[in-house]
C-alpha atoms as a PDB file:
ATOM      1  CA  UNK A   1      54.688  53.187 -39.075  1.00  0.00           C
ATOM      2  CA  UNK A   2      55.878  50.069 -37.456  1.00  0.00           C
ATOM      3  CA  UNK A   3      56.965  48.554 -33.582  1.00  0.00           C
ATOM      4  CA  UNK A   4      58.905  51.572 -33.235  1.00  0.00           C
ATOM      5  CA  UNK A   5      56.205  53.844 -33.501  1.00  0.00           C
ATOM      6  CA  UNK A   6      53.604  54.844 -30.730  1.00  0.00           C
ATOM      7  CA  UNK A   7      50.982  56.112 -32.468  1.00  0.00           C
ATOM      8  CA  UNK A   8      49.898  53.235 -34.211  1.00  0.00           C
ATOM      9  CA  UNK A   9      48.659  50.193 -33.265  1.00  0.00           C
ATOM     10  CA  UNK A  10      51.661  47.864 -33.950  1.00  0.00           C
ATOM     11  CA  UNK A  11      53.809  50.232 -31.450  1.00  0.00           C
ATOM     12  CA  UNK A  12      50.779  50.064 -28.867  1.00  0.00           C
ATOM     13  CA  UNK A  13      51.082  46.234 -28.840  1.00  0.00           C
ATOM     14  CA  UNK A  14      54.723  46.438 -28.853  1.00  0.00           C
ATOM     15  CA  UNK A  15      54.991  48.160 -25.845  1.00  0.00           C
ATOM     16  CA  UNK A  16      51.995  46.912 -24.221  1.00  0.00           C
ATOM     17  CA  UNK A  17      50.240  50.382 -23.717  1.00  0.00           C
ATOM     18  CA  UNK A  18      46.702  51.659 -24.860  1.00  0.00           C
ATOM     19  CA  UNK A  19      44.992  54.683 -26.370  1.00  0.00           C
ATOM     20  CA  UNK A  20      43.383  55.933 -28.881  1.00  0.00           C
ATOM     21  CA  UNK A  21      44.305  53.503 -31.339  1.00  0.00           C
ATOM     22  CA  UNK A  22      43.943  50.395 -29.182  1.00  0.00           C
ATOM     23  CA  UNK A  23      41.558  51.223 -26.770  1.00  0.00           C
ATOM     24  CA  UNK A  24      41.736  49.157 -23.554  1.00  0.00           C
ATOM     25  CA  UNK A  25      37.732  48.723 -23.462  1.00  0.00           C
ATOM     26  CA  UNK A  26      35.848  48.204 -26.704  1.00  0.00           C
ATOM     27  CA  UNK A  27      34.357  51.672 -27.009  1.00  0.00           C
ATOM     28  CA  UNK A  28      31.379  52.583 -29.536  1.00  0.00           C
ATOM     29  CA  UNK A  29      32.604  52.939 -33.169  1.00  0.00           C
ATOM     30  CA  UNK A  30      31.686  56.378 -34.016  1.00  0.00           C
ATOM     31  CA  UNK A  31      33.032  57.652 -30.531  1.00  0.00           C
ATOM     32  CA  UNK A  32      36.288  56.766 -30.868  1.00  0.00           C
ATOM     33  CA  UNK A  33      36.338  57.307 -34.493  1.00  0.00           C
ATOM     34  CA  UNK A  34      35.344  61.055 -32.875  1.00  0.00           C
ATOM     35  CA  UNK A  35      38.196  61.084 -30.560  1.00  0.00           C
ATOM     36  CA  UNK A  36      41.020  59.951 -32.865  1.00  0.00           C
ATOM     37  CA  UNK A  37      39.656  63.291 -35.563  1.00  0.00           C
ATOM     38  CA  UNK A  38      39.804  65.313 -32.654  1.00  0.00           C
ATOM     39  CA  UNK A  39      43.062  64.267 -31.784  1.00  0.00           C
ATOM     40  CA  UNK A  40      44.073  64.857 -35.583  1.00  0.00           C
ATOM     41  CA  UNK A  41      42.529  68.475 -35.726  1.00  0.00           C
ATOM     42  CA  UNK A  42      44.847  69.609 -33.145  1.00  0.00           C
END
């Protein structure tokens, strides 16, 4: 998990994009912590 890698945050900031692990908003704790299980279920 490093620049290379879009998942995590280091890659987000890389590549200047957002999601789920660097959300472009600050979003409520426990909802994203929600959203990035749900994303792991699947």
């Amino acid at each position: 998990m490093g620049k290379g890698d879009m998942k995590s945050k280091k890659g987000k900031i890389n590549r200047g994009s957002f999601g789920a692990s660097r959300p472009k908003k600050k979003q409520n704790k426990k909802a994203r912590i929600e959203k990035l299980n749900l994303a792991k279920s699947e």
